[in-house]
C-alpha atoms as a PDB file:
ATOM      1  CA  UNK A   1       0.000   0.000   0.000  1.00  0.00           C
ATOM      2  CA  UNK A   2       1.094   3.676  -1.027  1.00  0.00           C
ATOM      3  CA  UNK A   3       2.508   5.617   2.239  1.00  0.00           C
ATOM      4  CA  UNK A   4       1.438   8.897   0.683  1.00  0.00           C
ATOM      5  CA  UNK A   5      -2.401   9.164   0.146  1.00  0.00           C
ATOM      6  CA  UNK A   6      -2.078  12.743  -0.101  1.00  0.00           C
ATOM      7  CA  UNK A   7      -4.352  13.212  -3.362  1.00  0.00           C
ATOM      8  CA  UNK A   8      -6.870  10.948  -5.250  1.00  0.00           C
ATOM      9  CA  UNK A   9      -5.224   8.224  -6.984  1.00  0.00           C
ATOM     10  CA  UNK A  10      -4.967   7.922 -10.678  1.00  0.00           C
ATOM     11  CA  UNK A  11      -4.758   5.149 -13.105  1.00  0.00           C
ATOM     12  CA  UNK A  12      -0.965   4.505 -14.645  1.00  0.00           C
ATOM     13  CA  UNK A  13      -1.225   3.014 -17.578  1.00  0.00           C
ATOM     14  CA  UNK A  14       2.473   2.863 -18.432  1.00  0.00           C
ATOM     15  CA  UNK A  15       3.227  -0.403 -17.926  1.00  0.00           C
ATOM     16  CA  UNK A  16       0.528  -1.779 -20.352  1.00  0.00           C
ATOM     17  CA  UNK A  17       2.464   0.513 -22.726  1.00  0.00           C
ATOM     18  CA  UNK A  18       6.172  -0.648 -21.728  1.00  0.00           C
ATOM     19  CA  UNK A  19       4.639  -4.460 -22.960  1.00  0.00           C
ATOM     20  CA  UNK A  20       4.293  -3.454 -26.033  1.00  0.00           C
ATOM     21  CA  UNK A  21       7.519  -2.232 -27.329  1.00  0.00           C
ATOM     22  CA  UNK A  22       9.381  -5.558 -26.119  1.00  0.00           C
ATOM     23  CA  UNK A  23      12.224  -6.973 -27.528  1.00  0.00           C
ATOM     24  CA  UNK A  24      11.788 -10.755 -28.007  1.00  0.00           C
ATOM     25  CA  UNK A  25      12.996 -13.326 -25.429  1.00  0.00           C
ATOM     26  CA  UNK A  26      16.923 -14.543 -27.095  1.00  0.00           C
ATOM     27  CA  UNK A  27      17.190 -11.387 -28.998  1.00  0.00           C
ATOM     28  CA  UNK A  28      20.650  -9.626 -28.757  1.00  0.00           C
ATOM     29  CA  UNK A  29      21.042  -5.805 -28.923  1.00  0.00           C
ATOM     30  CA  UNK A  30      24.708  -5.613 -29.903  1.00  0.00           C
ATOM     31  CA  UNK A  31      26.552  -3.174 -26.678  1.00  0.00           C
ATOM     32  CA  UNK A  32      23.364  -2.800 -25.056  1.00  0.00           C
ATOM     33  CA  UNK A  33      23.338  -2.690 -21.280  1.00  0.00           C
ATOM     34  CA  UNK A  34      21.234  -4.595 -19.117  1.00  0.00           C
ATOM     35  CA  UNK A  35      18.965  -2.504 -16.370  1.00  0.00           C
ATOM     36  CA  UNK A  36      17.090  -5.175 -14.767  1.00  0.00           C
ATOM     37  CA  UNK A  37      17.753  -9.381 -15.076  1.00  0.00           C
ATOM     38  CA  UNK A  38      15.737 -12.212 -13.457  1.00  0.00           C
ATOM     39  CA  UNK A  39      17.240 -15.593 -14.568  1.00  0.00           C
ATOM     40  CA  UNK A  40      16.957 -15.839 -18.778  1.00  0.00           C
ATOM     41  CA  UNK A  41      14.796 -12.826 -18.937  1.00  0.00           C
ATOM     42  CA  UNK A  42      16.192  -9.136 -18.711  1.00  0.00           C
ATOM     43  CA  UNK A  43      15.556  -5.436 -19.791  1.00  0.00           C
ATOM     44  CA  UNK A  44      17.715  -3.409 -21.657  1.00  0.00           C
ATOM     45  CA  UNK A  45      18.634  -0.031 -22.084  1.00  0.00           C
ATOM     46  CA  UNK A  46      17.684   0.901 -25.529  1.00  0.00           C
ATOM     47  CA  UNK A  47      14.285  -1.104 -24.685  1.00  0.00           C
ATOM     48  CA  UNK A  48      13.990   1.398 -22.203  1.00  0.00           C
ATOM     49  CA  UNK A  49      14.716   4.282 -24.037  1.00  0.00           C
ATOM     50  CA  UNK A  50      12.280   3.348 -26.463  1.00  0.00           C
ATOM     51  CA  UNK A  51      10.157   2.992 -24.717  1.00  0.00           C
ATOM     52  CA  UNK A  52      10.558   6.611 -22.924  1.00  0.00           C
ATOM     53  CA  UNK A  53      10.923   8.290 -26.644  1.00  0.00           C
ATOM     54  CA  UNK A  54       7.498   7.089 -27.394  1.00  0.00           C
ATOM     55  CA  UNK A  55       6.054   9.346 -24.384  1.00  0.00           C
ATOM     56  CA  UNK A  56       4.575  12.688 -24.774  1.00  0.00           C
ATOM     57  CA  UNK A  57       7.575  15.233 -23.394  1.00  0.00           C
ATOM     58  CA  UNK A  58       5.455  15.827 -20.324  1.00  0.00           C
ATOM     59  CA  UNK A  59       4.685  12.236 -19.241  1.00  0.00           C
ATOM     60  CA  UNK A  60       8.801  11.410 -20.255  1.00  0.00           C
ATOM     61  CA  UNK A  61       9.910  14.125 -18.074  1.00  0.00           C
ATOM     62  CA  UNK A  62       7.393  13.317 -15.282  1.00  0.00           C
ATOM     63  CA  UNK A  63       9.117   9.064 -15.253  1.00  0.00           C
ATOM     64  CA  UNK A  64      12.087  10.222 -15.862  1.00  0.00           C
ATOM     65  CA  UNK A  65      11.904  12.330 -12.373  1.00  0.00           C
ATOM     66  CA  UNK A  66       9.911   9.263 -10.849  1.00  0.00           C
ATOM     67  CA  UNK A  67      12.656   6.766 -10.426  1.00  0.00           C
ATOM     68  CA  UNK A  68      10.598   4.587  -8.096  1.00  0.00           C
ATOM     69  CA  UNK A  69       7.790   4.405 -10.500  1.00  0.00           C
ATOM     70  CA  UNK A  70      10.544   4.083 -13.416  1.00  0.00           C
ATOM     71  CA  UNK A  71      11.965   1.126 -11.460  1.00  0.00           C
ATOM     72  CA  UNK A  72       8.379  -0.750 -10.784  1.00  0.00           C
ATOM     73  CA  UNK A  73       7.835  -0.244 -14.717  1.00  0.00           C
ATOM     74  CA  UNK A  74      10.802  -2.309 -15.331  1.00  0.00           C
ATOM     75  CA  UNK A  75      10.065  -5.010 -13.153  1.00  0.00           C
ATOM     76  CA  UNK A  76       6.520  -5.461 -14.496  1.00  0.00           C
ATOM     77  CA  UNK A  77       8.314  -5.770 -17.710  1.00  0.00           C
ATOM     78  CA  UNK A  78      10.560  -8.143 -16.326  1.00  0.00           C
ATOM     79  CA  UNK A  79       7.578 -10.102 -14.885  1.00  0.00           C
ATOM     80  CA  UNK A  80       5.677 -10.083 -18.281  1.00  0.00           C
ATOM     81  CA  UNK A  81       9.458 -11.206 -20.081  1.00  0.00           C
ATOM     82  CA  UNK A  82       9.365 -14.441 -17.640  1.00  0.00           C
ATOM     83  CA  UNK A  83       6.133 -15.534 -18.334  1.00  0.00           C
ATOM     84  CA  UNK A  84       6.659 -15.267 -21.953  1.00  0.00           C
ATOM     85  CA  UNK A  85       9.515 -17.272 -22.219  1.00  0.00           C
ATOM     86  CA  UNK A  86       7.286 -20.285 -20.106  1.00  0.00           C
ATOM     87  CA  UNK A  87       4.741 -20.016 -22.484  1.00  0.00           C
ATOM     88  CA  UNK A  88       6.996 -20.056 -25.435  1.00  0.00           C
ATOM     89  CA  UNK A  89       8.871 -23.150 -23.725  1.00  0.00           C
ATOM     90  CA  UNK A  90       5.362 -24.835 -23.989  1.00  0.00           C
ATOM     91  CA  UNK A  91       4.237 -23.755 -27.462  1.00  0.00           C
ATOM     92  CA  UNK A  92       1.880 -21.674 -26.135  1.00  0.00           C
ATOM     93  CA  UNK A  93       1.787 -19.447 -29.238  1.00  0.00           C
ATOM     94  CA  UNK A  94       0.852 -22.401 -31.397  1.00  0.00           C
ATOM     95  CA  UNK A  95      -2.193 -23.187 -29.846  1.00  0.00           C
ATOM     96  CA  UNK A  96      -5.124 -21.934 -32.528  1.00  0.00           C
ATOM     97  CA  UNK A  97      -6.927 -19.370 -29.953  1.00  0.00           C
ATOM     98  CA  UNK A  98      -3.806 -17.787 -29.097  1.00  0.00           C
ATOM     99  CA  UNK A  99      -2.831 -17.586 -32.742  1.00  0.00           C
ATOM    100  CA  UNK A 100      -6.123 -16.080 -33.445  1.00  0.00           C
ATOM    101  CA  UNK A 101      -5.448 -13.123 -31.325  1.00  0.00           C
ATOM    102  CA  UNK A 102      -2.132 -12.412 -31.927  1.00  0.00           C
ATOM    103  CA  UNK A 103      -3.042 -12.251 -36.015  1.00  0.00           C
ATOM    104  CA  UNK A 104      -5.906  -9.856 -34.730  1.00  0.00           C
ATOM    105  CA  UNK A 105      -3.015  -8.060 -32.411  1.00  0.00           C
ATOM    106  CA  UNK A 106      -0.982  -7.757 -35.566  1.00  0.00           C
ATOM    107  CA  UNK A 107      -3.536  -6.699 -37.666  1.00  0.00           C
ATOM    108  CA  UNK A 108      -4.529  -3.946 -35.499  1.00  0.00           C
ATOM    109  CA  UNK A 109      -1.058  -2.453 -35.226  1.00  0.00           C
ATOM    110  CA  UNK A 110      -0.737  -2.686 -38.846  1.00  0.00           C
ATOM    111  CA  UNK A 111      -4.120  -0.334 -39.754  1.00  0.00           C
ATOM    112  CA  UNK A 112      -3.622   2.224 -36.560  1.00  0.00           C
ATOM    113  CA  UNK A 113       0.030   2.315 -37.877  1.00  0.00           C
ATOM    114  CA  UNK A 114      -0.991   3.182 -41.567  1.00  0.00           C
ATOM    115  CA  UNK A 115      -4.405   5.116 -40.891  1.00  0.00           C
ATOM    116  CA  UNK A 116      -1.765   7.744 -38.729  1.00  0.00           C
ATOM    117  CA  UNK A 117       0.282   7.843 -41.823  1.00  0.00           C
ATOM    118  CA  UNK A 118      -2.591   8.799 -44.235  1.00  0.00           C
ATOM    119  CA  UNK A 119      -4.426  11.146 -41.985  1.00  0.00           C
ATOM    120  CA  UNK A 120      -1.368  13.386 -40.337  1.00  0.00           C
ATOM    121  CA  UNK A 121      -2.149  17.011 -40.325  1.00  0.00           C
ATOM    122  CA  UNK A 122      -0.854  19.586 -42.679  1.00  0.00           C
ATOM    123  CA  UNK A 123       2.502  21.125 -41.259  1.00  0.00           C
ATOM    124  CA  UNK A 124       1.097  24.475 -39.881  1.00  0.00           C
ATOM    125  CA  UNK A 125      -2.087  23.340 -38.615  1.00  0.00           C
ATOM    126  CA  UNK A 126      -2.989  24.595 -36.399  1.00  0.00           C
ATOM    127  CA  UNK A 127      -1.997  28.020 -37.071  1.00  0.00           C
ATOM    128  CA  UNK A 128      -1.546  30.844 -34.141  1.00  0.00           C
ATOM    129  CA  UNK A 129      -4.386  32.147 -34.960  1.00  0.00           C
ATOM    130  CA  UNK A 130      -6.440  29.590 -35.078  1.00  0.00           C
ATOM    131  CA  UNK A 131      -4.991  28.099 -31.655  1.00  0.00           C
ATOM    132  CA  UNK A 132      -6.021  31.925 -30.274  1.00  0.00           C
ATOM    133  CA  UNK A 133      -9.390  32.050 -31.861  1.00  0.00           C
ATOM    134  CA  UNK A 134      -9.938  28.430 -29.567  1.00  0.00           C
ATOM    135  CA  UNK A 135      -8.542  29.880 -26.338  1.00  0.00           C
ATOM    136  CA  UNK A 136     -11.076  32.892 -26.804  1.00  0.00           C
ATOM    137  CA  UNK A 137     -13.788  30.382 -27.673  1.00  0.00           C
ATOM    138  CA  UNK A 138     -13.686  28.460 -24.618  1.00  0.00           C
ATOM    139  CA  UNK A 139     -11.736  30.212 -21.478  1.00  0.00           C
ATOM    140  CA  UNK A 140     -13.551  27.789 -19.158  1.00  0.00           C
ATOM    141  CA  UNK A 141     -11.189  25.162 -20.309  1.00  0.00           C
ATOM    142  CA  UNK A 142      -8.315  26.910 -19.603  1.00  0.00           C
ATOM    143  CA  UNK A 143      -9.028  28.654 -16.240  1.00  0.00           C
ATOM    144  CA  UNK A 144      -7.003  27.104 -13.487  1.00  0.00           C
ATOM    145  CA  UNK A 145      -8.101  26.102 -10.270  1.00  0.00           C
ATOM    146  CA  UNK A 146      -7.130  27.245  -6.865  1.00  0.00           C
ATOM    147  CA  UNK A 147      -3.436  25.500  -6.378  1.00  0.00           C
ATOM    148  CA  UNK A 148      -1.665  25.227  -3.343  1.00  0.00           C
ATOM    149  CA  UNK A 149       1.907  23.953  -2.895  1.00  0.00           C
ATOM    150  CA  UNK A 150       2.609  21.839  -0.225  1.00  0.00           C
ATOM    151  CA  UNK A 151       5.264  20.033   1.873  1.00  0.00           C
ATOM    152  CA  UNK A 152       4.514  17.415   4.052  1.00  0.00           C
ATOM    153  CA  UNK A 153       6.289  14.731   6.185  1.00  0.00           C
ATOM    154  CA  UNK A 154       4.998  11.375   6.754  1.00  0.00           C
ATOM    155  CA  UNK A 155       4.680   8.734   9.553  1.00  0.00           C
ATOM    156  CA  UNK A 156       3.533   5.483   9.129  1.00  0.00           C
ATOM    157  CA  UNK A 157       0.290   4.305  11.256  1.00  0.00           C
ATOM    158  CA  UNK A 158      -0.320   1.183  10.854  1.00  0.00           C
ATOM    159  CA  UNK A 159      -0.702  -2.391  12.976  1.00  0.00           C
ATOM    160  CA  UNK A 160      -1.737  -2.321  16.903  1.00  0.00           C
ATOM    161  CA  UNK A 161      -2.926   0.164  18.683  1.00  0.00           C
ATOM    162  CA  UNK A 162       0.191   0.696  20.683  1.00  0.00           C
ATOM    163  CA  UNK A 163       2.189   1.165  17.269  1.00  0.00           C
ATOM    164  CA  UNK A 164      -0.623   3.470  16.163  1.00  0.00           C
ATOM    165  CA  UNK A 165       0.105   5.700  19.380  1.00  0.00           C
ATOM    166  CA  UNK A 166       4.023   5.854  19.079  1.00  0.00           C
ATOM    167  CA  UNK A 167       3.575   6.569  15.462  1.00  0.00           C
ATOM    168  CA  UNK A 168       1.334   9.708  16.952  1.00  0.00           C
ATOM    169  CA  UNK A 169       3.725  10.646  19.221  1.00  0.00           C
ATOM    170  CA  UNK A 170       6.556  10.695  16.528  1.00  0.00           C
ATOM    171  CA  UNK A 171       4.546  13.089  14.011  1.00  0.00           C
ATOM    172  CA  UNK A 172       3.601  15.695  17.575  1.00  0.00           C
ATOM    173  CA  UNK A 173       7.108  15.582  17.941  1.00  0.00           C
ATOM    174  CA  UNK A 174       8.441  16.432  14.316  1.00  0.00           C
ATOM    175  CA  UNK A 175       5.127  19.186  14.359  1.00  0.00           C
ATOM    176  CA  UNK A 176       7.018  20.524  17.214  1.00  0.00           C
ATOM    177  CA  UNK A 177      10.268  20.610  15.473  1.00  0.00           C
ATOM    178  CA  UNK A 178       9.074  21.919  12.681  1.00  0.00           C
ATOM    179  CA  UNK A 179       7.216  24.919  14.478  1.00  0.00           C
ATOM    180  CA  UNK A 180      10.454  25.577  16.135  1.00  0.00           C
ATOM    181  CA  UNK A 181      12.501  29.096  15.524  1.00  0.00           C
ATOM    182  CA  UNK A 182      14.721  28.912  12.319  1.00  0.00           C
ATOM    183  CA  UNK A 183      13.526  25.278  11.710  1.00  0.00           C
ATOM    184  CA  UNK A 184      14.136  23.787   8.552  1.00  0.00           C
ATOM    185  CA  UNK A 185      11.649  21.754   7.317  1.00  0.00           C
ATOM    186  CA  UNK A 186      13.075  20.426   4.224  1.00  0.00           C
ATOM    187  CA  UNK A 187      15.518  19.216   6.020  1.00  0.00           C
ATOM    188  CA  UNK A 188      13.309  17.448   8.876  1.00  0.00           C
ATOM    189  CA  UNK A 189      11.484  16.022   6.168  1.00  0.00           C
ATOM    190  CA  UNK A 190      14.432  14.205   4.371  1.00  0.00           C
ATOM    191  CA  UNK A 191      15.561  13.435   7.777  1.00  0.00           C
ATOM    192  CA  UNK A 192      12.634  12.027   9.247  1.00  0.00           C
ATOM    193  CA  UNK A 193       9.323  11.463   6.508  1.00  0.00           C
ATOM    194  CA  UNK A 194       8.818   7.894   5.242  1.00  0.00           C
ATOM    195  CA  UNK A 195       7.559   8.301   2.326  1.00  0.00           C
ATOM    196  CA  UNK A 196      10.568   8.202  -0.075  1.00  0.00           C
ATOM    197  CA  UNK A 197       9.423  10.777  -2.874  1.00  0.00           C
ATOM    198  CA  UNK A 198       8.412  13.424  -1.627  1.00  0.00           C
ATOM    199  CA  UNK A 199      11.301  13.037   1.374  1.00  0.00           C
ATOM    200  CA  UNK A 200      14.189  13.155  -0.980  1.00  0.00           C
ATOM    201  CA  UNK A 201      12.583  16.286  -2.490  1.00  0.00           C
ATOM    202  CA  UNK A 202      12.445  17.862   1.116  1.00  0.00           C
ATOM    203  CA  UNK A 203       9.104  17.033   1.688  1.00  0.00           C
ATOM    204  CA  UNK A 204       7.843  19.230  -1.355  1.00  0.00           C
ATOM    205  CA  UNK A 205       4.855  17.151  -3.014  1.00  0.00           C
ATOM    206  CA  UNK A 206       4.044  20.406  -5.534  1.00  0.00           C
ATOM    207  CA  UNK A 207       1.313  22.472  -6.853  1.00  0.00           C
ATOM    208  CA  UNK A 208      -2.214  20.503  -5.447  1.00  0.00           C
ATOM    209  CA  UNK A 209      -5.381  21.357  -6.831  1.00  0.00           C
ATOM    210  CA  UNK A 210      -8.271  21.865  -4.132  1.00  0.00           C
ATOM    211  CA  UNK A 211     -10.004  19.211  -5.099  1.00  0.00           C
ATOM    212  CA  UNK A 212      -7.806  16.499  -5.376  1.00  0.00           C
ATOM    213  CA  UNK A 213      -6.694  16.267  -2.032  1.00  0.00           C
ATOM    214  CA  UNK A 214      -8.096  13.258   0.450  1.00  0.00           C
ATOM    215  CA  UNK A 215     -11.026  15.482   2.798  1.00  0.00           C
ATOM    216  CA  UNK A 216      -8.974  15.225   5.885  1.00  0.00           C
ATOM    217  CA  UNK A 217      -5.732  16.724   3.843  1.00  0.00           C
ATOM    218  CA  UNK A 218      -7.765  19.348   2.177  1.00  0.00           C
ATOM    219  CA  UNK A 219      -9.389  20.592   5.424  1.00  0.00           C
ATOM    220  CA  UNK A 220      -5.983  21.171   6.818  1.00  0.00           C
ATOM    221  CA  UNK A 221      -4.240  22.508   4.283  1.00  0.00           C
ATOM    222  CA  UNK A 222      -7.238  25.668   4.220  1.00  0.00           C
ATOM    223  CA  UNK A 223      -7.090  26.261   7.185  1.00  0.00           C
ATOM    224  CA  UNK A 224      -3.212  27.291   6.934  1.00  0.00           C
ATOM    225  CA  UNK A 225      -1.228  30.798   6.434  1.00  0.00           C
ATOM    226  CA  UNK A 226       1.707  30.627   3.583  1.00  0.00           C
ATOM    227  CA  UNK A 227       4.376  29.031   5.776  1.00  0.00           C
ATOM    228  CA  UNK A 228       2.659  27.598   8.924  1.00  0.00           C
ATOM    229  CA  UNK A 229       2.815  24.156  10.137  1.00  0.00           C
ATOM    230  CA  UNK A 230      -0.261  22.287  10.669  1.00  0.00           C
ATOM    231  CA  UNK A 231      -0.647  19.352  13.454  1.00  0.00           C
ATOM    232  CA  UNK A 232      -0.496  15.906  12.685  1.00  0.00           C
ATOM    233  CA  UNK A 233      -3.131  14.664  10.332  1.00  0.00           C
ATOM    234  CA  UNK A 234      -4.352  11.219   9.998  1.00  0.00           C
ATOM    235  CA  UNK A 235      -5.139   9.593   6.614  1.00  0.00           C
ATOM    236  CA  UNK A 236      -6.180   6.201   5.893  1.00  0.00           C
ATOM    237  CA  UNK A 237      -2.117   4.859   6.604  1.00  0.00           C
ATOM    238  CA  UNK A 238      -0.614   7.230   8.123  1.00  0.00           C
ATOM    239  CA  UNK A 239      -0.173  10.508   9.502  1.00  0.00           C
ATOM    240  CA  UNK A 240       0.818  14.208   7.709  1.00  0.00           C
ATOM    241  CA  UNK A 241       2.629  17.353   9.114  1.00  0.00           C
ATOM    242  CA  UNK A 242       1.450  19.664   6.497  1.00  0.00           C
ATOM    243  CA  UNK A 243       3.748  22.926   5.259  1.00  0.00           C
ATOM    244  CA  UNK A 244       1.711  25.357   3.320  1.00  0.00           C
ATOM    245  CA  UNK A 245       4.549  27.029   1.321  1.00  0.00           C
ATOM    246  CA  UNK A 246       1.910  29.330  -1.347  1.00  0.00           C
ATOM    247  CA  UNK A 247      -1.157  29.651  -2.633  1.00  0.00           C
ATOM    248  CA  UNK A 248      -2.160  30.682  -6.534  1.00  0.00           C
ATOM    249  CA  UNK A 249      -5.467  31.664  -7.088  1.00  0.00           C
ATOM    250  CA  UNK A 250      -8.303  30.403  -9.655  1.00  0.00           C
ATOM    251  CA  UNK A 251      -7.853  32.311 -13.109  1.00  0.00           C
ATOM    252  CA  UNK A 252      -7.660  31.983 -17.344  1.00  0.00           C
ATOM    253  CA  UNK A 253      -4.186  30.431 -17.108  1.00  0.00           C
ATOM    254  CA  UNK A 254      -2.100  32.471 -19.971  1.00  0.00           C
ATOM    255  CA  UNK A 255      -1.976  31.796 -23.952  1.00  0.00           C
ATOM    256  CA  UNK A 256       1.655  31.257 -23.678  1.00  0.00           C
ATOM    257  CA  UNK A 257       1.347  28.748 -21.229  1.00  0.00           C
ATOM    258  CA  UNK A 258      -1.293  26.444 -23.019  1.00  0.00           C
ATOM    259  CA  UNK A 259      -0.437  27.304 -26.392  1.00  0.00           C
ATOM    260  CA  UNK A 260       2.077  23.756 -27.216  1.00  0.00           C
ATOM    261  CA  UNK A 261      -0.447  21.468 -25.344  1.00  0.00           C
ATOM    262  CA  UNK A 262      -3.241  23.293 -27.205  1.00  0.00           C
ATOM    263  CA  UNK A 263      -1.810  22.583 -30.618  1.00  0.00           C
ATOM    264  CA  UNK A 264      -1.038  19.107 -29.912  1.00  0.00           C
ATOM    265  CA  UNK A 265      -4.387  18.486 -28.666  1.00  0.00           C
ATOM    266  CA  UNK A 266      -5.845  20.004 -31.641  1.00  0.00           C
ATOM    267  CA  UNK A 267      -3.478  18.121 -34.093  1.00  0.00           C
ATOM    268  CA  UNK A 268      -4.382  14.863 -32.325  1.00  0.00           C
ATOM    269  CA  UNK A 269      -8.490  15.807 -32.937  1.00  0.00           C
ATOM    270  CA  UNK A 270      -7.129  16.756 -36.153  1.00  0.00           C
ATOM    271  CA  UNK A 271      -6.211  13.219 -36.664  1.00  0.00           C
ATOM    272  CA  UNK A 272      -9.023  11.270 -34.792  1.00  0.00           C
ATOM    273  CA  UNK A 273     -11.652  12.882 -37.138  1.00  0.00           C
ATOM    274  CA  UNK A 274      -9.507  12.223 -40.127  1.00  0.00           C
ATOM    275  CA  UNK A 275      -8.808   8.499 -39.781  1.00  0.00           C
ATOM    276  CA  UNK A 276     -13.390   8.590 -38.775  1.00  0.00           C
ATOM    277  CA  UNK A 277     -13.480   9.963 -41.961  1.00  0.00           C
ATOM    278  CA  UNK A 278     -11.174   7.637 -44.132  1.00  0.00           C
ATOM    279  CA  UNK A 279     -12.916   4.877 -42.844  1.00  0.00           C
ATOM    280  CA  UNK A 280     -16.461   5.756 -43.803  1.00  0.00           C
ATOM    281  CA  UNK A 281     -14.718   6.413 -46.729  1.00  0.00           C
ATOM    282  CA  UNK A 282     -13.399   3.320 -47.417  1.00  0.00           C
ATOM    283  CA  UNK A 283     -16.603   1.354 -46.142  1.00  0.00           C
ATOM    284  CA  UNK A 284     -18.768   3.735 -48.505  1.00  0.00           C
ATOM    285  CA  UNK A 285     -16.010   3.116 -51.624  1.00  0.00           C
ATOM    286  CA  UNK A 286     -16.774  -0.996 -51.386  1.00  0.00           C
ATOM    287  CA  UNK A 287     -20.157  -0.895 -50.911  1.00  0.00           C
ATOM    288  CA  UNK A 288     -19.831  -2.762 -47.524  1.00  0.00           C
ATOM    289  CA  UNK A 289     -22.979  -4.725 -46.478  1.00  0.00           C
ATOM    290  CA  UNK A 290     -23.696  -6.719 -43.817  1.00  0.00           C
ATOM    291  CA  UNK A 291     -25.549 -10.280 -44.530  1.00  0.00           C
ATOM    292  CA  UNK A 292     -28.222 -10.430 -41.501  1.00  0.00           C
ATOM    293  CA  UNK A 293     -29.134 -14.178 -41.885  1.00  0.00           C
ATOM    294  CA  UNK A 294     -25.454 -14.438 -41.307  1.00  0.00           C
ATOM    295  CA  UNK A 295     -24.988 -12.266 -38.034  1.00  0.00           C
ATOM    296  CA  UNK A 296     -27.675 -13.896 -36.280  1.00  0.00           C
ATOM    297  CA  UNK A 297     -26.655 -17.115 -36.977  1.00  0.00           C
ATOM    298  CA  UNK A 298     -23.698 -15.622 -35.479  1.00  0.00           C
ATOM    299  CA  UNK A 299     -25.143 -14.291 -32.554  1.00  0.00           C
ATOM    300  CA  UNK A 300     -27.136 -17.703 -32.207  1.00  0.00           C
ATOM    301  CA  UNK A 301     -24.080 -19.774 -31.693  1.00  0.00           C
ATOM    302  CA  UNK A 302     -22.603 -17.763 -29.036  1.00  0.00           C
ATOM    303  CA  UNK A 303     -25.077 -17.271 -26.725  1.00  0.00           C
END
């Protein structure tokens, strides 16, 4: 379980990603170091870096300063490489089901590969003015919420009662500390917090929105000044001294600052209504039609 519940959990979807870019059980990558090894199975470096290239720049630059997360990406990969090579030691592959899906797997790749190909967007789309004439259209979508930046350091809570009350008696102390004249609480929290991110960054977990904090976080954090300490407060594992270091205000966040993720989101819609299009296209040009009698004998056998 996660030490830090400070904010509502997310789905990561990287590591369904990381399993497809794999390099095939056996396969040597001429002077190509090896990250991570469990018995015949490993992960390489330049599987790794391909991996990271195919990320958006924001979601690269976000792993790439997450080495814990980084680290349990390569060991699901690792995990997925060792199963592999036991069902390719069985002829797993051969059996007609699983060759059924791995021709559809193939297949798929093959027409989201070449539909991106035929429906890219012209060079200059979208243009600055056209981004500009979007952020004008719809300034609800680019006002930010209230943000606050926080620090925090963490003491586990968990098991008996009587490690529940030393772990409370820890945090009053460290709140204590960390009240103190001329304390530094960076440097309590890489002393002392155990949660390992957000300790070896001095306790700084970044800008929070309102409403993704846990209730019990969020009614804390409020209730602080810019640079007060709050007491300890308990979440579902542990327990938080909160720092609130700033606060920034609701407001239309500026063209400048959305204007790159604005023109990648509109080349990607761009592309999604293109490749809608070709297909209809396609399905119209070969006067597709579907043979009823046929579907529900279809439907008849499978049910």
């Amino acid at each position: 379980m996660r030490k830090l519940i400070f904010v509502v959990p997310r789905a990561i979807a990287g590591a369904a990603l990381f399993s497809v870019l794999a390099v095939a059980p056996g396969t040597v990558v001429a002077a190509d170091k090896i990250v991570a090894q469990s018995g015949k199975a490993s992960v390489t470096q330049a599987e790794l870096e391909t991996f990271l290239r195919a990320l958006d720049a924001p979601s690269r630059a976000r792993l790439a300063a997450d080495k814990p997360t980084l680290e349990r990406l390569v060991q699901s990969r690792l995990a997925q490489k060792s199963v592999l090579a036991e069902a390719e030691s069985k002829g797993w592959a051969r059996r007609p089901e699983v060759a059924a899906m791995v021709l559809d797997a193939e297949q798929s790749v093959i027409v989201r590969s070449y539909l991106e190909s035929v429906t890219q967007p012209p060079q200059g789309y979208p243009s600055d003015t056209e981004i500009k004439a979007v952020y004008d259209a719809s300034p609800a979508a680019f006002t930010a919420p209230k943000l606050y930046h926080v620090a925090q350091i963490y003491v586990a809570a968990e098991g008996d009662e009587a490690a529940r009350a030393n772990a409370r008696k820890e945090a009053e102390s460290i709140a204590r500390q960390a009240r103190g004249a001329g304390a530094d609480f960076a440097a309590l929290a890489r002393a002392r917090s155990q949660e390992p991110r957000s300790a070896a960054n001095g306790g700084d977990t970044g800008w929070l929105p309102e409403t993704e904090m846990l209730p019990e976080i969020r009614a804390a954090v409020v209730a602080l000044k810019p640079g007060a300490v709050s007491e300890p407060v308990r979440s579902p594992t542990g327990l938080h001294v909160l720092k609130l270091i700033a606060v920034r205000e609701a407001g239309l966040r500026p063209l400048d600052e959305v204007r790159e993720p604005l023109r990648a989101k509109l080349r990607q819609q761009y592309q999604s209504d293109a490749a809608q299009a070709y297909l209809k296209q396609q399905t119209a040009a070969s006067a597709a039609s579907v043979d009823q009698s046929a579907l529900d004998s279809v439907i008849s056998a499978v049910r």
